[in-house]
PDB file of N, CA and C in Angstrom:
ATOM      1  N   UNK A   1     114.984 124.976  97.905  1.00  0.00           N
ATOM      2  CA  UNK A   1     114.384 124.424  96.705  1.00  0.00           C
ATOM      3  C   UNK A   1     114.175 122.934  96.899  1.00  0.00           C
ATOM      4  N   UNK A   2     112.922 122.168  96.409  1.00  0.00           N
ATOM      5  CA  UNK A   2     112.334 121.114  96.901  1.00  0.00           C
ATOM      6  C   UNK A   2     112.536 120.275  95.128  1.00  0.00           C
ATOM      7  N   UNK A   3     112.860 119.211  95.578  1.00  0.00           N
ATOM      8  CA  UNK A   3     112.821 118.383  94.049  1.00  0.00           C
ATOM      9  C   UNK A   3     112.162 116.836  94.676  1.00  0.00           C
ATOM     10  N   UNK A   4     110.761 116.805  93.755  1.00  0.00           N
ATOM     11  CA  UNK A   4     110.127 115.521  93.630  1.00  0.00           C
ATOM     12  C   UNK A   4     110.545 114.758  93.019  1.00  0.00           C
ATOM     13  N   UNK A   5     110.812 113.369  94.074  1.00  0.00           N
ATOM     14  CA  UNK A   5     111.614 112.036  92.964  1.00  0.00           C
ATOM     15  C   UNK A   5     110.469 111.083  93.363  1.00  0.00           C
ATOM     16  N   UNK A   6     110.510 110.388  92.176  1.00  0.00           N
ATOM     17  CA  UNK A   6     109.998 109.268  92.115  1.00  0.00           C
ATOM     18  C   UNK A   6     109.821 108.108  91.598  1.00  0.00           C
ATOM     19  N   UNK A   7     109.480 107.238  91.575  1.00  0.00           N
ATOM     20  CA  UNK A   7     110.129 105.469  91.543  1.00  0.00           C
ATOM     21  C   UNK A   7     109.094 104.756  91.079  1.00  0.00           C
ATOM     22  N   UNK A   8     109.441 103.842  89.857  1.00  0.00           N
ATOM     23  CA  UNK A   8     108.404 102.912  89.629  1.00  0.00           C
ATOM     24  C   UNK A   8     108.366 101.944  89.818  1.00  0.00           C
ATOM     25  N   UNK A   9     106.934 101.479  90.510  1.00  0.00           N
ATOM     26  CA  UNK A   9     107.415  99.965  91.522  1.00  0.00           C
ATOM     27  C   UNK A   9     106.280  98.814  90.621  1.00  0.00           C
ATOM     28  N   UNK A  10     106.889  97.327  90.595  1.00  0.00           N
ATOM     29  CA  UNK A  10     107.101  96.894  89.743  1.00  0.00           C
ATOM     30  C   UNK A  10     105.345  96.914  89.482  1.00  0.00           C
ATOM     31  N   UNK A  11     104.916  96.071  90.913  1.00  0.00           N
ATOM     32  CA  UNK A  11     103.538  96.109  91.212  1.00  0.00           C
ATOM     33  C   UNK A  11     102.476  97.566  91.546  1.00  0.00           C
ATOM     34  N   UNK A  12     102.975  98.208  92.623  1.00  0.00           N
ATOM     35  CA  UNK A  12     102.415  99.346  92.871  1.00  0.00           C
ATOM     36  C   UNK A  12     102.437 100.700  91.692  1.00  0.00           C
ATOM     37  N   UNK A  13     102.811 100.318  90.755  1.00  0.00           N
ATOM     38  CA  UNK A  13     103.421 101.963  90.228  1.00  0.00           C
ATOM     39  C   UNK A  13     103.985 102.729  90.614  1.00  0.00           C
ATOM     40  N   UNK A  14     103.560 104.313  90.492  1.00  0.00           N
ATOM     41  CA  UNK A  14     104.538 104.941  90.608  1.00  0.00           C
ATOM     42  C   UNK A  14     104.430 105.462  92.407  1.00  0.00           C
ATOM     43  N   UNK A  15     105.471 105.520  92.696  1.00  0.00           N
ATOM     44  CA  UNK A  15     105.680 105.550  94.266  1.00  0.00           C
ATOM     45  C   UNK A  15     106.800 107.237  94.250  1.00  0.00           C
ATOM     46  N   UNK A  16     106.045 108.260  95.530  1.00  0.00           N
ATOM     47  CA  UNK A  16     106.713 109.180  95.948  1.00  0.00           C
ATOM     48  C   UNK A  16     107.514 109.213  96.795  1.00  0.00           C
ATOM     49  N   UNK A  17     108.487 110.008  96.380  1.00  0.00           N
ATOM     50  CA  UNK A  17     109.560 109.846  97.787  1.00  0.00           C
ATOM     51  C   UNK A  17     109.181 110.523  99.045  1.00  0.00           C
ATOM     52  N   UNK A  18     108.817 110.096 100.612  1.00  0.00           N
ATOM     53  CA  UNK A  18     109.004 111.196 101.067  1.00  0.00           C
ATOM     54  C   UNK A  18     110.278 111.686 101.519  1.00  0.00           C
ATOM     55  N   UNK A  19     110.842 111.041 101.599  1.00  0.00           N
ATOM     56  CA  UNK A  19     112.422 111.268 102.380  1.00  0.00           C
ATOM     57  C   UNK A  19     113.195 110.385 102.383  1.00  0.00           C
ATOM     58  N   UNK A  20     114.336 111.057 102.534  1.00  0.00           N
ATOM     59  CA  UNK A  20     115.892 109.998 102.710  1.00  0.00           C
ATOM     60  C   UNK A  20     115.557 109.457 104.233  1.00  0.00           C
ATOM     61  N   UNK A  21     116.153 108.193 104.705  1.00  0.00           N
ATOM     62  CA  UNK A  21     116.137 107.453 105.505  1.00  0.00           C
ATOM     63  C   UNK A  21     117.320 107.630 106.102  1.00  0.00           C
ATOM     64  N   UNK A  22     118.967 106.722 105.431  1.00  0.00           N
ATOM     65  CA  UNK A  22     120.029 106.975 105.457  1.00  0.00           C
ATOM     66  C   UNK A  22     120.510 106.911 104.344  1.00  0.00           C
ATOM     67  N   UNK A  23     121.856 107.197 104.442  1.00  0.00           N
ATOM     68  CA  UNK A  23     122.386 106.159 102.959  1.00  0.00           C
ATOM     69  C   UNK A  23     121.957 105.441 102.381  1.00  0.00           C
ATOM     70  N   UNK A  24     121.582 105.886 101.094  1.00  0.00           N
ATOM     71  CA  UNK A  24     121.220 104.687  99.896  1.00  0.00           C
ATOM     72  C   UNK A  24     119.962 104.321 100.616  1.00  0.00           C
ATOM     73  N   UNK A  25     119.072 104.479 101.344  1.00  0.00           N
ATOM     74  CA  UNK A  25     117.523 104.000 101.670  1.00  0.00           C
ATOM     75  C   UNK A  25     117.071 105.369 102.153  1.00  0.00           C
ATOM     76  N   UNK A  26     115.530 105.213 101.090  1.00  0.00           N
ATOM     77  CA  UNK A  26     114.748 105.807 100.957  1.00  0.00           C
ATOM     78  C   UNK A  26     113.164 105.664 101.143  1.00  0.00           C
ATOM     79  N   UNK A  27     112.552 106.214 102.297  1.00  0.00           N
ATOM     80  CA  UNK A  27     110.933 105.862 102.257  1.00  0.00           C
ATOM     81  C   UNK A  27     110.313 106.654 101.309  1.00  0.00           C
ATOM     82  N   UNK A  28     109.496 105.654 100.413  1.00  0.00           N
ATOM     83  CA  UNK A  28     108.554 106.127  99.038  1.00  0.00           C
ATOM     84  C   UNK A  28     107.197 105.610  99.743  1.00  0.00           C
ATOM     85  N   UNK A  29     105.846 106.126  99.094  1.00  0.00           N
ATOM     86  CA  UNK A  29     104.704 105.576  99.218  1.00  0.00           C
ATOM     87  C   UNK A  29     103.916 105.762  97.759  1.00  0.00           C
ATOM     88  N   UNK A  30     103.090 105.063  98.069  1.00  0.00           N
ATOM     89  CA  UNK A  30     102.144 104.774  96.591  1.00  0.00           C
ATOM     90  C   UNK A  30     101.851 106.643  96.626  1.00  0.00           C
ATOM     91  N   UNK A  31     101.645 106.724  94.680  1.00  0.00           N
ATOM     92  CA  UNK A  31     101.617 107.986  94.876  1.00  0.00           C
ATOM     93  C   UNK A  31     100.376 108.833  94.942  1.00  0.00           C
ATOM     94  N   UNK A  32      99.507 107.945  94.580  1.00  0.00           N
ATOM     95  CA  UNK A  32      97.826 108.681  94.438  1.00  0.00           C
ATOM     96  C   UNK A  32      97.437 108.015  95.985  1.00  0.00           C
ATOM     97  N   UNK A  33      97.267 106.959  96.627  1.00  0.00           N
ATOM     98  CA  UNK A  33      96.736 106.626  98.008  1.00  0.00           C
ATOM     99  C   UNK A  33      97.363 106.746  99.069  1.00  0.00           C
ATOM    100  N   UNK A  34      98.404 106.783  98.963  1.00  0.00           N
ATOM    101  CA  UNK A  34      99.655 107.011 100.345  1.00  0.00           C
ATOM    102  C   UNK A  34      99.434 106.547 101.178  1.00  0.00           C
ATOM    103  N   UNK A  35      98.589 104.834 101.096  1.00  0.00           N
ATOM    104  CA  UNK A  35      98.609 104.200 102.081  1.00  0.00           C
ATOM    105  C   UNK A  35      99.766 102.884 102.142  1.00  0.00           C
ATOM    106  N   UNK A  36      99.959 102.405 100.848  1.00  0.00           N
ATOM    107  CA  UNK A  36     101.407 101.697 100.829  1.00  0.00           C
ATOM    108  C   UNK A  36     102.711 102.364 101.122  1.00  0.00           C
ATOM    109  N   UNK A  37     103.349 101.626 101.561  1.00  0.00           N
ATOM    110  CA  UNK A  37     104.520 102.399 102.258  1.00  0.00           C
ATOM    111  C   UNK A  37     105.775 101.441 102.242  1.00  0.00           C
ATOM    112  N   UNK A  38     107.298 101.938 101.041  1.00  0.00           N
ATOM    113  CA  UNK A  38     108.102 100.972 100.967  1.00  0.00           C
ATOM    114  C   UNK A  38     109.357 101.533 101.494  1.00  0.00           C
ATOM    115  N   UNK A  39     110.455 101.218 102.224  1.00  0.00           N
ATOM    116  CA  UNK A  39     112.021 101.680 102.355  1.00  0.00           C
ATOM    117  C   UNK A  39     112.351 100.913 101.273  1.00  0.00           C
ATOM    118  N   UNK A  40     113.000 101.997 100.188  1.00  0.00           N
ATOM    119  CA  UNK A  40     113.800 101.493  99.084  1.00  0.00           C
ATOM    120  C   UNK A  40     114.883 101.674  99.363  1.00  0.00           C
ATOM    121  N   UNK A  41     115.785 100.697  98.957  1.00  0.00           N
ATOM    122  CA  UNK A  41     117.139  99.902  99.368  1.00  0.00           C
ATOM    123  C   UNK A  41     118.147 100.470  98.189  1.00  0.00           C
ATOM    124  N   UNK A  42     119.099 100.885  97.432  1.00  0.00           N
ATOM    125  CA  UNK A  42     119.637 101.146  96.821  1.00  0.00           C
ATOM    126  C   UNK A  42     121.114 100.594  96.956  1.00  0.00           C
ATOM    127  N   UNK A  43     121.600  99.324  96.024  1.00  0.00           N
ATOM    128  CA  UNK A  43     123.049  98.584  96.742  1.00  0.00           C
ATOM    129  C   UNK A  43     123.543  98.208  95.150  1.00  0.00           C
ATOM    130  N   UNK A  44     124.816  97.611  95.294  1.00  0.00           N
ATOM    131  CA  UNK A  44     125.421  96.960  93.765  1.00  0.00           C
ATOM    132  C   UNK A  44     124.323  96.141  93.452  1.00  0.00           C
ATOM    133  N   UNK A  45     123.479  95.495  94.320  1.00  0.00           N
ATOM    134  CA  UNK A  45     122.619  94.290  93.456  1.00  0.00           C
ATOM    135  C   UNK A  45     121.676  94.854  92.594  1.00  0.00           C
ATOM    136  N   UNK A  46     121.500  96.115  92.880  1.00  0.00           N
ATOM    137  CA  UNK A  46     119.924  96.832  92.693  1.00  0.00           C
ATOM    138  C   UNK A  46     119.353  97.377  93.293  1.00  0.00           C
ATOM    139  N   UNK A  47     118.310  98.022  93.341  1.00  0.00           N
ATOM    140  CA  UNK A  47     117.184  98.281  94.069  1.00  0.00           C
ATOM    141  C   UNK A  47     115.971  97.364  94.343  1.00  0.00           C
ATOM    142  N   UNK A  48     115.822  97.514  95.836  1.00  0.00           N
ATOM    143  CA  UNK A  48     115.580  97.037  96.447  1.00  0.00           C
ATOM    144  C   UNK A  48     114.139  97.277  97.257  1.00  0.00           C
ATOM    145  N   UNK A  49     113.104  96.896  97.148  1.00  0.00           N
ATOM    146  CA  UNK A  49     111.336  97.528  97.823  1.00  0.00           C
ATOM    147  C   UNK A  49     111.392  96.575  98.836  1.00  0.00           C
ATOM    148  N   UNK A  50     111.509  97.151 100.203  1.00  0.00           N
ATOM    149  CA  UNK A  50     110.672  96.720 101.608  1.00  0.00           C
ATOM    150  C   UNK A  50     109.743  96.963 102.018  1.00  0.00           C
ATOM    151  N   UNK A  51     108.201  96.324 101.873  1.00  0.00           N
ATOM    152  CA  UNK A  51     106.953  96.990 102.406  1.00  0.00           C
ATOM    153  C   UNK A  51     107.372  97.270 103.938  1.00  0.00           C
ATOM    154  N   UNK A  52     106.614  98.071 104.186  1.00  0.00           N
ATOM    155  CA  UNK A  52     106.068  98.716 105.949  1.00  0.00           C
ATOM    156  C   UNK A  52     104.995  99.346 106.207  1.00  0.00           C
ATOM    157  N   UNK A  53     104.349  99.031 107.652  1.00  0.00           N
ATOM    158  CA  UNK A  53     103.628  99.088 108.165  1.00  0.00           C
ATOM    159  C   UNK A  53     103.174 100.359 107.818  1.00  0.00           C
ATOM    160  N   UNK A  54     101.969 101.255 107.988  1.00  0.00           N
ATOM    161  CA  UNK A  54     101.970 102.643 108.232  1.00  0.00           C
ATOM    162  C   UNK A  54     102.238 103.050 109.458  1.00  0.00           C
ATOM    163  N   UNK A  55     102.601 102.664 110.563  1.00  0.00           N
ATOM    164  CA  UNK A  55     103.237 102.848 111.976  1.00  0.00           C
ATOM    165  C   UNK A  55     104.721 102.758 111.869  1.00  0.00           C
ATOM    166  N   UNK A  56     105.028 101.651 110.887  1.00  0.00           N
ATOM    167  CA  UNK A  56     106.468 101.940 110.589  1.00  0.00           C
ATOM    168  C   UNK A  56     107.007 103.114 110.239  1.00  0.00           C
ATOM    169  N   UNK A  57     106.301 102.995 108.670  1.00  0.00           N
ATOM    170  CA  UNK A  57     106.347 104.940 108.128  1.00  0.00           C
ATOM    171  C   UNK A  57     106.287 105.797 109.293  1.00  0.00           C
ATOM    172  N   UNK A  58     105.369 105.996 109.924  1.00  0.00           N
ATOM    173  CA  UNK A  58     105.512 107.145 110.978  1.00  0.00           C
ATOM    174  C   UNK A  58     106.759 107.169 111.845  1.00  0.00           C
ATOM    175  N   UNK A  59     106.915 106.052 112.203  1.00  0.00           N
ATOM    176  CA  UNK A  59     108.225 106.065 113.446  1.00  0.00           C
ATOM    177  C   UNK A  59     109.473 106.487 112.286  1.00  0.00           C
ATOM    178  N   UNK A  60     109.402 106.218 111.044  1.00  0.00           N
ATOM    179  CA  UNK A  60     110.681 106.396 110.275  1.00  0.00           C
ATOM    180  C   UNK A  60     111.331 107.524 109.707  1.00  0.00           C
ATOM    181  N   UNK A  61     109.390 108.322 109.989  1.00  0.00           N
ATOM    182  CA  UNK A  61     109.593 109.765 109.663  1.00  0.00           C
ATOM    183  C   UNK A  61     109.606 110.777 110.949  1.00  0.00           C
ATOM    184  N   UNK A  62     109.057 110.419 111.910  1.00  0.00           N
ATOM    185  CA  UNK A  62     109.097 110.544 113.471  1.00  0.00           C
ATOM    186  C   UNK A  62     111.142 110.932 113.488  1.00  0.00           C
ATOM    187  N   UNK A  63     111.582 109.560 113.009  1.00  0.00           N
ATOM    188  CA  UNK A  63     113.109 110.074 113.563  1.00  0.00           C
ATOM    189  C   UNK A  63     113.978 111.077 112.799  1.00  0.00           C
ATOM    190  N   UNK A  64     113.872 110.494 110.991  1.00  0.00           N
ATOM    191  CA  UNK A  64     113.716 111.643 110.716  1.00  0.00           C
ATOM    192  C   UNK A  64     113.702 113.150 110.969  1.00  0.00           C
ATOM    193  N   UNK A  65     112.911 113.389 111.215  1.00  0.00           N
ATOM    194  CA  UNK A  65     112.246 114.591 111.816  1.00  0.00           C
ATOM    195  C   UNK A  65     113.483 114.985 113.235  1.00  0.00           C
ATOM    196  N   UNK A  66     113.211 114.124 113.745  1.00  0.00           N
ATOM    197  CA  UNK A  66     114.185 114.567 115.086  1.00  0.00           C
ATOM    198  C   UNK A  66     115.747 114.838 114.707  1.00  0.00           C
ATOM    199  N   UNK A  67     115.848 114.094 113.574  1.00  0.00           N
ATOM    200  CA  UNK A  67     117.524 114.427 113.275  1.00  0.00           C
ATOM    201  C   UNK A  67     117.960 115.549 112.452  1.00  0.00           C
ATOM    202  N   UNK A  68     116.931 115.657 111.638  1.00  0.00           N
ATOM    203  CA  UNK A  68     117.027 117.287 111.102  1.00  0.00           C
ATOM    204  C   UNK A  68     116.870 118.534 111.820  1.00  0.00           C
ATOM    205  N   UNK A  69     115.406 118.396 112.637  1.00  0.00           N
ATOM    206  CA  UNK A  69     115.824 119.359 114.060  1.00  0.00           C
ATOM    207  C   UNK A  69     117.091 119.540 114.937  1.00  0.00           C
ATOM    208  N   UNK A  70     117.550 118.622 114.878  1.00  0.00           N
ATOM    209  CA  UNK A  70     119.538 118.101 115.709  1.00  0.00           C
ATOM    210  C   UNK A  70     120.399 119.024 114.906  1.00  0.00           C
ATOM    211  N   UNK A  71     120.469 118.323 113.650  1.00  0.00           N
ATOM    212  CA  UNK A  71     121.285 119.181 112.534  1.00  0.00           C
ATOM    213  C   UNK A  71     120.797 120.056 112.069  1.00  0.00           C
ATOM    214  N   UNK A  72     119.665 121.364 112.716  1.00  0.00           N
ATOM    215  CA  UNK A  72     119.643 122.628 112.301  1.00  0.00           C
ATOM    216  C   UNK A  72     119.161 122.353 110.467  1.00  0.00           C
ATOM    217  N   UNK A  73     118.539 121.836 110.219  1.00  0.00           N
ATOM    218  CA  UNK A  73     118.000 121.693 108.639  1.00  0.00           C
ATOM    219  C   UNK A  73     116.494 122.107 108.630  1.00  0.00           C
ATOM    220  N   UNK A  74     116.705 123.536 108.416  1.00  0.00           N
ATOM    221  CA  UNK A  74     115.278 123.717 108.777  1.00  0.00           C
ATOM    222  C   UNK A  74     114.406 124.004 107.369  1.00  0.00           C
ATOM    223  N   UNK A  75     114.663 124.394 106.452  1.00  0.00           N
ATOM    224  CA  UNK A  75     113.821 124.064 105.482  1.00  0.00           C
ATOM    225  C   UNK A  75     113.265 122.209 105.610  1.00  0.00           C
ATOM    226  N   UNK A  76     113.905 121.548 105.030  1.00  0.00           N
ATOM    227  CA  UNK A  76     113.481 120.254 104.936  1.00  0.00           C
ATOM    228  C   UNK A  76     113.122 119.817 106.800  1.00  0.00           C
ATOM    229  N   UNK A  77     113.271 120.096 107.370  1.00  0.00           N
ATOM    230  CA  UNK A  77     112.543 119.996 108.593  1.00  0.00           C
ATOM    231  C   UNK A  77     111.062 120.657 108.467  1.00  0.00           C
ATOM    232  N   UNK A  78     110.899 121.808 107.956  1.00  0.00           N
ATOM    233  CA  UNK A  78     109.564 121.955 107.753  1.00  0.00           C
ATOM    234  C   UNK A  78     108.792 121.381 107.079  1.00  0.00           C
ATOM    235  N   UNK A  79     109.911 121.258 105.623  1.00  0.00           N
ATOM    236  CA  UNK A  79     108.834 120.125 104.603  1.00  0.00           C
ATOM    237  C   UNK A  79     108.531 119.472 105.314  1.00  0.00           C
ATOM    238  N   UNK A  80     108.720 118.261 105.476  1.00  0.00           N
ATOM    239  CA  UNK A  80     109.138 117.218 106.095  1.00  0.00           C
ATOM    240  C   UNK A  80     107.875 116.991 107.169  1.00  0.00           C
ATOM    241  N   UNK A  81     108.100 118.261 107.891  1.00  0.00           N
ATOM    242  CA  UNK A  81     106.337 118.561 109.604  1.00  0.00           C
ATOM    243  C   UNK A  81     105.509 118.518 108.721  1.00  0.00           C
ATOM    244  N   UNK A  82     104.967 119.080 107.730  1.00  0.00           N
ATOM    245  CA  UNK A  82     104.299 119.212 107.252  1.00  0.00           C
ATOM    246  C   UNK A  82     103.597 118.261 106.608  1.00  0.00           C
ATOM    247  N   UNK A  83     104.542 117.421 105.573  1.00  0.00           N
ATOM    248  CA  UNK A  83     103.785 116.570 105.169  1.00  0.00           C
ATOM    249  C   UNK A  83     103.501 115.369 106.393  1.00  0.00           C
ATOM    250  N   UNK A  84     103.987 115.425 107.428  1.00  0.00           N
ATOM    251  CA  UNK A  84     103.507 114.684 108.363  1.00  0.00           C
ATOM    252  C   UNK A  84     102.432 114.650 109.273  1.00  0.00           C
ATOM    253  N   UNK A  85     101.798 116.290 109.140  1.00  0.00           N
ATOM    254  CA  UNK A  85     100.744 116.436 109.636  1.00  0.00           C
ATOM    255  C   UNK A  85      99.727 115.691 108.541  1.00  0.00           C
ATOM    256  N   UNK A  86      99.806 116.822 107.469  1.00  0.00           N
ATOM    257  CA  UNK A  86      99.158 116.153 106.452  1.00  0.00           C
ATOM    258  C   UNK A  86      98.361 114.609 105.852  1.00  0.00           C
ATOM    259  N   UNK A  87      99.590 113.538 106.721  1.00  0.00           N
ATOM    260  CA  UNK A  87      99.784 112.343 105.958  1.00  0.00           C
ATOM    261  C   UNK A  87      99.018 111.752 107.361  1.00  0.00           C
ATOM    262  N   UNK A  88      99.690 112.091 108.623  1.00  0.00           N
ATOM    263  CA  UNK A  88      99.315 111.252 109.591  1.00  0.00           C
ATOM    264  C   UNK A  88      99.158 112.163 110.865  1.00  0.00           C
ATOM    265  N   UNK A  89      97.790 112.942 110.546  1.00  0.00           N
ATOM    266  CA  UNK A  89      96.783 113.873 111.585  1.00  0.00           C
ATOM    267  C   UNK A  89      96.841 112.940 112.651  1.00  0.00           C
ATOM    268  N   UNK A  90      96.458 113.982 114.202  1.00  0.00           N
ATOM    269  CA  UNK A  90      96.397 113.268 114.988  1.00  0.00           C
ATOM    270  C   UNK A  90      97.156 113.171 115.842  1.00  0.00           C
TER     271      UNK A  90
END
């Protein structure tokens, strides 16, 4: 079972999650163009928006990807291929 979260950013609006990163950081992207791309930071101060590259995004979901394949998580390993084909054909 898949649950959509999502984040409102102060400037961009509303931003989708695609995935957990590590602890407490999370890559979101704008949610209608999915060409902005932020690691949200989650700490006692607050939350926290880091823009990145769209090459960043890829490498972030690139590893991602490899560590859920490691740890046998294969539902969200598929999500996960998927929206990566999807997002960044090629």
């Amino acid at each position: 079972m898949t649950s959509e979260n999502y984040l409102n950013h102060p400037t961009f609006g509303l931003l989708y999650r695609i995935c957990i990163v590590e602890e407490n950081q999370e890559l979101f992207t704008t949610l209608y163009a999915q060409r902005v791309f932020f690691l949200v930071s989650n700490s006692a101060n607050g939350i926290s928006f880091q823009p990145v590259t769209r090459a960043d995004a890829r490498l972030t979901i690139d590893t991602r990807i490899r560590l859920l394949r490691r740890n046998g998580q294969v539902l969200e390993y598929q999500q996960l291929q998927a929206m990566m084909q999807q997002n960044f054909p090629g």
